[in-house]
Protein backbone atom coordinates (compact mmCIF):
# COMPACT_ATOMS: atom_id res chain seq x y z
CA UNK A 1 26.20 0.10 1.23
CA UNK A 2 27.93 -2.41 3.39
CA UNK A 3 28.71 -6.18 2.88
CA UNK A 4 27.83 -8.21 -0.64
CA UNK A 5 24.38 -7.24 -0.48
CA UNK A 6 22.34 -3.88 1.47
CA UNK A 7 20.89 -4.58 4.83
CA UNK A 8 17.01 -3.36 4.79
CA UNK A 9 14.51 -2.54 7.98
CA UNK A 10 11.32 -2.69 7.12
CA UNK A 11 8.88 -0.27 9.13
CA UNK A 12 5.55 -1.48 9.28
CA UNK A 13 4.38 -5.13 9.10
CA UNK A 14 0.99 -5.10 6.64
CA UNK A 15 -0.75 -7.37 4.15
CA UNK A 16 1.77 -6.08 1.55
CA UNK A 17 5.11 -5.51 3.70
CA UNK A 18 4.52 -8.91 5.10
CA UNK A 19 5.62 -10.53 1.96
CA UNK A 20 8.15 -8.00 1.30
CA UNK A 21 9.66 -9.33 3.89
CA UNK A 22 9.93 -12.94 2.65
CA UNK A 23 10.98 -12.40 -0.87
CA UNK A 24 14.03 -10.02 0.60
CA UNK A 25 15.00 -12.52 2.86
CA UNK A 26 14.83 -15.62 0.33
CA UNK A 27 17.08 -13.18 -1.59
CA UNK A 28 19.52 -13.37 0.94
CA UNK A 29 19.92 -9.90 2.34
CA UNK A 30 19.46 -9.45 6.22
CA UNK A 31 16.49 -7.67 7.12
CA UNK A 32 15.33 -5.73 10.52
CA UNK A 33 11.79 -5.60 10.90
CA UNK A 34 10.07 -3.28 13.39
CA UNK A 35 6.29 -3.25 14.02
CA UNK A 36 3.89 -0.84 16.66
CA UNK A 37 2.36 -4.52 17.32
CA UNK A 38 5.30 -6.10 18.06
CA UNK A 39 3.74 -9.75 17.71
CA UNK A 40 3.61 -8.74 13.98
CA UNK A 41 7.41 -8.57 13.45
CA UNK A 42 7.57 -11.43 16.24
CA UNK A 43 5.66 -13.89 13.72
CA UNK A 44 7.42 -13.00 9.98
CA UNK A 45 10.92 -13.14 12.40
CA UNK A 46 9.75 -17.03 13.32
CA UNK A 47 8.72 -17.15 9.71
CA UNK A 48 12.02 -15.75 7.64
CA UNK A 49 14.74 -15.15 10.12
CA UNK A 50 14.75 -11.61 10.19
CA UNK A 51 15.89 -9.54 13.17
CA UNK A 52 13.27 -7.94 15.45
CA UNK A 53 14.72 -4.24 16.60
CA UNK A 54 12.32 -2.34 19.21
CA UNK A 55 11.75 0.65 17.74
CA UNK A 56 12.41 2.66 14.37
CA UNK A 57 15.63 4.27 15.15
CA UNK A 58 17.04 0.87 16.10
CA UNK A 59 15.94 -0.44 13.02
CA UNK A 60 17.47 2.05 10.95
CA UNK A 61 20.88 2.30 12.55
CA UNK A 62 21.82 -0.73 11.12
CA UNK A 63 20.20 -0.49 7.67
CA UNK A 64 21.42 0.81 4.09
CA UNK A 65 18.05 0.64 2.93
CA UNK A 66 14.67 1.27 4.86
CA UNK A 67 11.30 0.66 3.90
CA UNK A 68 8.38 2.10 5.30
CA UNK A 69 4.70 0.59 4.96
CA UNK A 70 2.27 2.19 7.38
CA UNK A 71 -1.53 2.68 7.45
CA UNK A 72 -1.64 6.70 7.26
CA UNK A 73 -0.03 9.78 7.73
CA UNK A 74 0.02 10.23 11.29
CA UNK A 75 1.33 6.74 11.87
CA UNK A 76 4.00 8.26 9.25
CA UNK A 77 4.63 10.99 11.02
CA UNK A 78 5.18 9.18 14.89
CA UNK A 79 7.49 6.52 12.92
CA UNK A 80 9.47 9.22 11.70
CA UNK A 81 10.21 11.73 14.78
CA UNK A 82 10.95 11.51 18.19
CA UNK A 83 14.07 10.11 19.99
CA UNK A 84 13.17 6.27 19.06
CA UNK A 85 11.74 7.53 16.02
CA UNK A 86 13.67 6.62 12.07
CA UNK A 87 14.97 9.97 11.70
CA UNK A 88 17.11 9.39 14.70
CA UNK A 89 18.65 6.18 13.74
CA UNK A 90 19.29 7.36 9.87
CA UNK A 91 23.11 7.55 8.42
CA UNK A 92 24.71 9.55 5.57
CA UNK A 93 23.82 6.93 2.42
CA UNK A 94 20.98 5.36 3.61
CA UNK A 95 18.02 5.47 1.30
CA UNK A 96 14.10 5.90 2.63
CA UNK A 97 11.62 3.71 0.46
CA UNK A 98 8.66 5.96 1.87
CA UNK A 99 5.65 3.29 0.59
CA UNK A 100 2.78 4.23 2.84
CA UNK A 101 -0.43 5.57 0.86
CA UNK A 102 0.11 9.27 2.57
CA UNK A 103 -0.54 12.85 1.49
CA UNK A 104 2.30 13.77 -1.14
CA UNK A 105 2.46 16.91 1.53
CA UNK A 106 3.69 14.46 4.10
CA UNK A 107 6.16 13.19 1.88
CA UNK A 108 8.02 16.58 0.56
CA UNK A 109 7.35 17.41 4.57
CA UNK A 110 9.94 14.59 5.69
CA UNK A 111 12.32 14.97 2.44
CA UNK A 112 14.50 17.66 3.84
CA UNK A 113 13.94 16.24 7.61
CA UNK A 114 15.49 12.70 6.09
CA UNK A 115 18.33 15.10 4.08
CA UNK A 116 19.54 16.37 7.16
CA UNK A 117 20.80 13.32 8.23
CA UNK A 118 22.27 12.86 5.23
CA UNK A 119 20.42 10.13 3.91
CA UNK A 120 17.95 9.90 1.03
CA UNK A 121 13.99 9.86 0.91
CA UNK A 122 12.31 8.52 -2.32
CA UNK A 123 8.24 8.30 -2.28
CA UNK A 124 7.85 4.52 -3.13
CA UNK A 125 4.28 3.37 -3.09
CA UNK A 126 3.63 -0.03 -4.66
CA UNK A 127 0.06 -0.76 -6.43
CA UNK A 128 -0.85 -4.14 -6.64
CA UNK A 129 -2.29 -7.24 -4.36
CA UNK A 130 -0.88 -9.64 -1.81
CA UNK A 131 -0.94 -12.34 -4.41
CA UNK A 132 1.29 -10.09 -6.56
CA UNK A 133 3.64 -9.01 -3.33
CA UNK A 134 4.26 -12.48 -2.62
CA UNK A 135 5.09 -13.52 -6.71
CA UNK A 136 7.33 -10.02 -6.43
CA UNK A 137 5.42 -8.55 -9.13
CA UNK A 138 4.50 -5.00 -7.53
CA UNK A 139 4.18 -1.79 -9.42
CA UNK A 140 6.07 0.93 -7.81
CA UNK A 141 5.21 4.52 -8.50
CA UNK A 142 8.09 6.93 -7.66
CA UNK A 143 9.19 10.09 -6.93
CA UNK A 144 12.51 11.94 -6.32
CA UNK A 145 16.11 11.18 -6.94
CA UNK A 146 16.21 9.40 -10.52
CA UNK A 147 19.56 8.35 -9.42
CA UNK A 148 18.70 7.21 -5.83
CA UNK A 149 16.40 5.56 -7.17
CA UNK A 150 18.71 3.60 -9.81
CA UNK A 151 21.17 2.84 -6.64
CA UNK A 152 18.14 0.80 -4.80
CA UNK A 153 16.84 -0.74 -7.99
CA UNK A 154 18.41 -4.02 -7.51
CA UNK A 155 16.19 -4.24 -3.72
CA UNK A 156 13.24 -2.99 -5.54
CA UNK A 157 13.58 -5.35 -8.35
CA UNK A 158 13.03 -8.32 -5.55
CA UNK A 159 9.70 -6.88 -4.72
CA UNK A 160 8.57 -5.33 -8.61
CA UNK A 161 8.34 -6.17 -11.85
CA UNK A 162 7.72 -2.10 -13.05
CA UNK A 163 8.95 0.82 -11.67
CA UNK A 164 7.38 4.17 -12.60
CA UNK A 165 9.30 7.29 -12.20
CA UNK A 166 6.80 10.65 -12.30
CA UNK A 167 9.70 13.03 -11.49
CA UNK A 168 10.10 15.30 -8.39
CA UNK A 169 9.43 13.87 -4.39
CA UNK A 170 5.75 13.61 -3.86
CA UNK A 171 5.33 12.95 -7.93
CA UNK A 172 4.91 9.21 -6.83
CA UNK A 173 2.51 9.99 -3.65
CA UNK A 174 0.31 11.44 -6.28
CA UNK A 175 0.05 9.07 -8.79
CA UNK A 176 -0.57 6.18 -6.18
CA UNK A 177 -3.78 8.44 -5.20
CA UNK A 178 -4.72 8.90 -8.83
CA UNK A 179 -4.66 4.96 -9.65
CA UNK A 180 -6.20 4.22 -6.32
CA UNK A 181 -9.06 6.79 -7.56
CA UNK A 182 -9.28 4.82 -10.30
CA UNK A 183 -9.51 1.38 -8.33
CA UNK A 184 -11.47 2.65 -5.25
CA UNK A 185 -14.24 3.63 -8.19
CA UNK A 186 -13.65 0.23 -9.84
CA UNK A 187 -14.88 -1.62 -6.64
CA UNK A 188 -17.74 0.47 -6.44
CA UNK A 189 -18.57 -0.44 -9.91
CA UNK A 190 -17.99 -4.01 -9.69
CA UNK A 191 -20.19 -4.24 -6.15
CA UNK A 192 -23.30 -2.52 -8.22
CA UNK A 193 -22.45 -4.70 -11.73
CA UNK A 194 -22.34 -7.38 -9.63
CA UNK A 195 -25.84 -7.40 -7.47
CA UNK A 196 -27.08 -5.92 -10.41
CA UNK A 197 -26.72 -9.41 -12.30
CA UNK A 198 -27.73 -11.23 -9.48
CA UNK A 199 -31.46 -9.76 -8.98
CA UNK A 200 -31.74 -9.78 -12.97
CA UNK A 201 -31.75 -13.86 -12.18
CA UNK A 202 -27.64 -13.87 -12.95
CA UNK A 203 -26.17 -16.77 -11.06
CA UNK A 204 -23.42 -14.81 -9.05
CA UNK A 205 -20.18 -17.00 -10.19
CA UNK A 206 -21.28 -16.81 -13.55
CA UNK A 207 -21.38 -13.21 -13.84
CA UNK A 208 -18.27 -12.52 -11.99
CA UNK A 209 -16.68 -15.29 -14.49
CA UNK A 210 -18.77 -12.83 -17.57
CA UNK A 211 -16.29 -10.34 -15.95
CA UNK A 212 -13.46 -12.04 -16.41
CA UNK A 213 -13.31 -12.54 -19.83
CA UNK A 214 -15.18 -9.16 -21.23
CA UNK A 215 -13.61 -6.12 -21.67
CA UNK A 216 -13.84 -5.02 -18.05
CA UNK A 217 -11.17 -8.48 -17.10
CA UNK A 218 -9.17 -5.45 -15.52
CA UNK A 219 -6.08 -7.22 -12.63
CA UNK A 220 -8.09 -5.86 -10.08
CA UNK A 221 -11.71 -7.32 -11.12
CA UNK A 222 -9.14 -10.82 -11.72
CA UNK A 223 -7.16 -10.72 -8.41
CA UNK A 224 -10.72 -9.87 -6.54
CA UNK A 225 -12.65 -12.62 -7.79
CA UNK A 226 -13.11 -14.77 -4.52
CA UNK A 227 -13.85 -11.68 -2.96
CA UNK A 228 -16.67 -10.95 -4.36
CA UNK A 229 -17.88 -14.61 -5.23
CA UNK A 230 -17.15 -15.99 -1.65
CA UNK A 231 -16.64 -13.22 0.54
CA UNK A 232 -16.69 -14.90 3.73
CA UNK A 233 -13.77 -17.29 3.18
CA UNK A 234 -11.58 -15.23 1.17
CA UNK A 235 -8.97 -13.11 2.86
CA UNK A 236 -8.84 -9.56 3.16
CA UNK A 237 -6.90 -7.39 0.90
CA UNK A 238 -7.76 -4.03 1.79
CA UNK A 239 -10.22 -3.08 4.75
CA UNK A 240 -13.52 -0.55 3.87
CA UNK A 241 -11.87 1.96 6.18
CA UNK A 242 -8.67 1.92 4.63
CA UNK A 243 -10.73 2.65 1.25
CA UNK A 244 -12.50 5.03 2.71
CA UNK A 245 -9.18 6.94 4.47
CA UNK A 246 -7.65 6.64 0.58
CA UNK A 247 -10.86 8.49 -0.65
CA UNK A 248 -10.34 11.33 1.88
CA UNK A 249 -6.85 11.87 0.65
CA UNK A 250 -7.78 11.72 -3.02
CA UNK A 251 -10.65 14.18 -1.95
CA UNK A 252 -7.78 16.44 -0.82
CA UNK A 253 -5.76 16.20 -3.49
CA UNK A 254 -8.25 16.95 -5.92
CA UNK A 255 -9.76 20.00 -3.76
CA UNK A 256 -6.40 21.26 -4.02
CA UNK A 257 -5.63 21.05 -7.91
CA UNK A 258 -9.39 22.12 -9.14
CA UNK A 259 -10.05 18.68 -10.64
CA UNK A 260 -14.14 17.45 -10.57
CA UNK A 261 -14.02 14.30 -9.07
CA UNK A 262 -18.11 13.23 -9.38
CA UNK A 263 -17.35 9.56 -9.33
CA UNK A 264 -15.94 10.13 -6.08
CA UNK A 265 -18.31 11.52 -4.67
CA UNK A 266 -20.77 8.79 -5.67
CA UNK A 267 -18.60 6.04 -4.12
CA UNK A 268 -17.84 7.90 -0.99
CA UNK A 269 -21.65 8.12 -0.14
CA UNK A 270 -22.17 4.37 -0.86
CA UNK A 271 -18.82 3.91 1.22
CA UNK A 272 -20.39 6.19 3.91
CA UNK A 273 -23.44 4.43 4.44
CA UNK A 274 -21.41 0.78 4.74
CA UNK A 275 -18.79 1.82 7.15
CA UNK A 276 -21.88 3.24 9.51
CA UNK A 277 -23.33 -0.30 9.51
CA UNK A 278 -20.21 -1.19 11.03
CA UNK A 279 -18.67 -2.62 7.84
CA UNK A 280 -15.10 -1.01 8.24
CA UNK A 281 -12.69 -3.68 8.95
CA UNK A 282 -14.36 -5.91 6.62
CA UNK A 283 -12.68 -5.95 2.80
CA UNK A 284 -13.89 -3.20 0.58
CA UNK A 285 -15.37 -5.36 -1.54
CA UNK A 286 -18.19 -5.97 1.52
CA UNK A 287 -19.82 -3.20 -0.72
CA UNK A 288 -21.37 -5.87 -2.57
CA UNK A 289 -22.75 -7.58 0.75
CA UNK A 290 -23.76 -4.08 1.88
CA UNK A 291 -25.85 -3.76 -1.28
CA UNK A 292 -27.38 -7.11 -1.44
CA UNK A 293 -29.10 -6.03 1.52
CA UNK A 294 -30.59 -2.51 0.21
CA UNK A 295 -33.23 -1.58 -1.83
């Protein structure tokens, strides 16, 4: 790595790479941010002083780190190939932070693509909320090179306060669907716990604050809260569709292993029936909107 401390592109501008973006810089490393919607690395430029490149391989060829944060794996898959794409702008060293929810097939896919170029892919994915991406507090949940990974840990340490290592490449992919199984059922649950207290005669901020200091006072139920007690005005951590393109992949993965996923099931029908009221780039926890409204 060149220079006191590692240059880092960051691939993707999202609700969680956004902040990424803001602790690195206040951290004093130089950062080149690259974005399909260029206005999106336009604004956190204005915002940090990062350097705008104009497409992935520029982005890389001037990183020692790269980070990518992108909605699915086809949008994975363009960044990565292609004669503008990262592959093409990767040097011997650098180190892929692959953070994108994605198949752990896409993943080992790129591993050896990345190792031609004599660079390094880990499988990064970070669990957590914008609130906790902005206070650096992530959880990241990794996979391949245990000492690749130890090389990058003083970048990652900006963004995390735990880092989870699960073994071989794709090990983290698959844990990051298993906890978002987890969560994606959790939101279900809270949406029906939820309405359920409110047509028992429940005032809603009162239940929700019953939630919060039972047994069920989970992060996620915490970190939700004005989601589901004001959804209108609070801001949008994770869209029904992207819920709902998790599911699929979770779906997959469990198809694939033999594992009986019945709770699944359940939420995907519920999910289902909200996205085809036109629900899907509202927050996933619309659920509890969509169900006020059923009988």
């Amino acid at each position: 790595m060149t220079g006191a401390l590692p240059t880092v592109a960051v691939v993707g501008i999202g609700r969680i790479s956004r902040p990424m973006v803001v602790r690195l810089r206040r951290a004093g490393h130089a950062v080149v941010v690259t974005n399909r919607t260029r206005e999106r690395a336009l604004d956190v430029a204005d915002e940090t002083g990062a350097r705008v490149a104009g497409c992935p391989r520029e982005a890389a060829e001037s990183a020692d780190i790269v980070i990518v944060s992108l909605a699915d794996d086809t949008a994975v898959r363009e960044v990565y190939h292609g004669p503008d794409g990262l592959l093409a702008g990767l040097s011997p060293g650098v180190t892929v932070l692959e953070t994108s929810t994605i198949a752990p097939s896409t993943v080992t896919s790129l591993v050896p693509r990345v190792l031609e170029r004599g660079a390094v892919l880990l499988d990064t994915p970070v669990s957590g909320s914008v609130e906790l991406a902005a206070r650096g507090e992530l959880t990241v949940l990794a996979g391949g090179s245990r000492t690749a990974l130890d090389q990058v840990r003083p970048v990652i340490d900006v963004l995390a306060t735990r880092v989870l290592h699960f073994g071989d490449s794709g090990r983290g992919s698959v844990m990051k669907l298993v906890v978002n199984s987890l969560l994606l059922s959790l939101g279900t649950a809270l949406a029906e716990s939820l309405v359920l207290a409110e047509r028992a005669g429940i005032d809603r901020e009162a239940a929700y604050d019953a939630f919060t200091r039972s047994a069920a006072a989970a992060p996620f139920v915490l970190y939700n809260k004005d989601n589901f007690v004001t959804p209108r005005d609070a801001p949008i951590h994770m869209t029904l569709a992207l819920v709902a393109k998790d599911l699929t992949l979770v779906n997959a993965l469990a198809s694939s292993v033999g594992a009986p996923m019945a709770q699944l099931e359940a939420s995907r029908a519920l999910i289902d029936r909200a996205l085809a009221a036109g629900l899907g780039e509202h927050d996933g926890s619309v659920l509890a909107e969509f169900l006020r409204g059923s009988r």
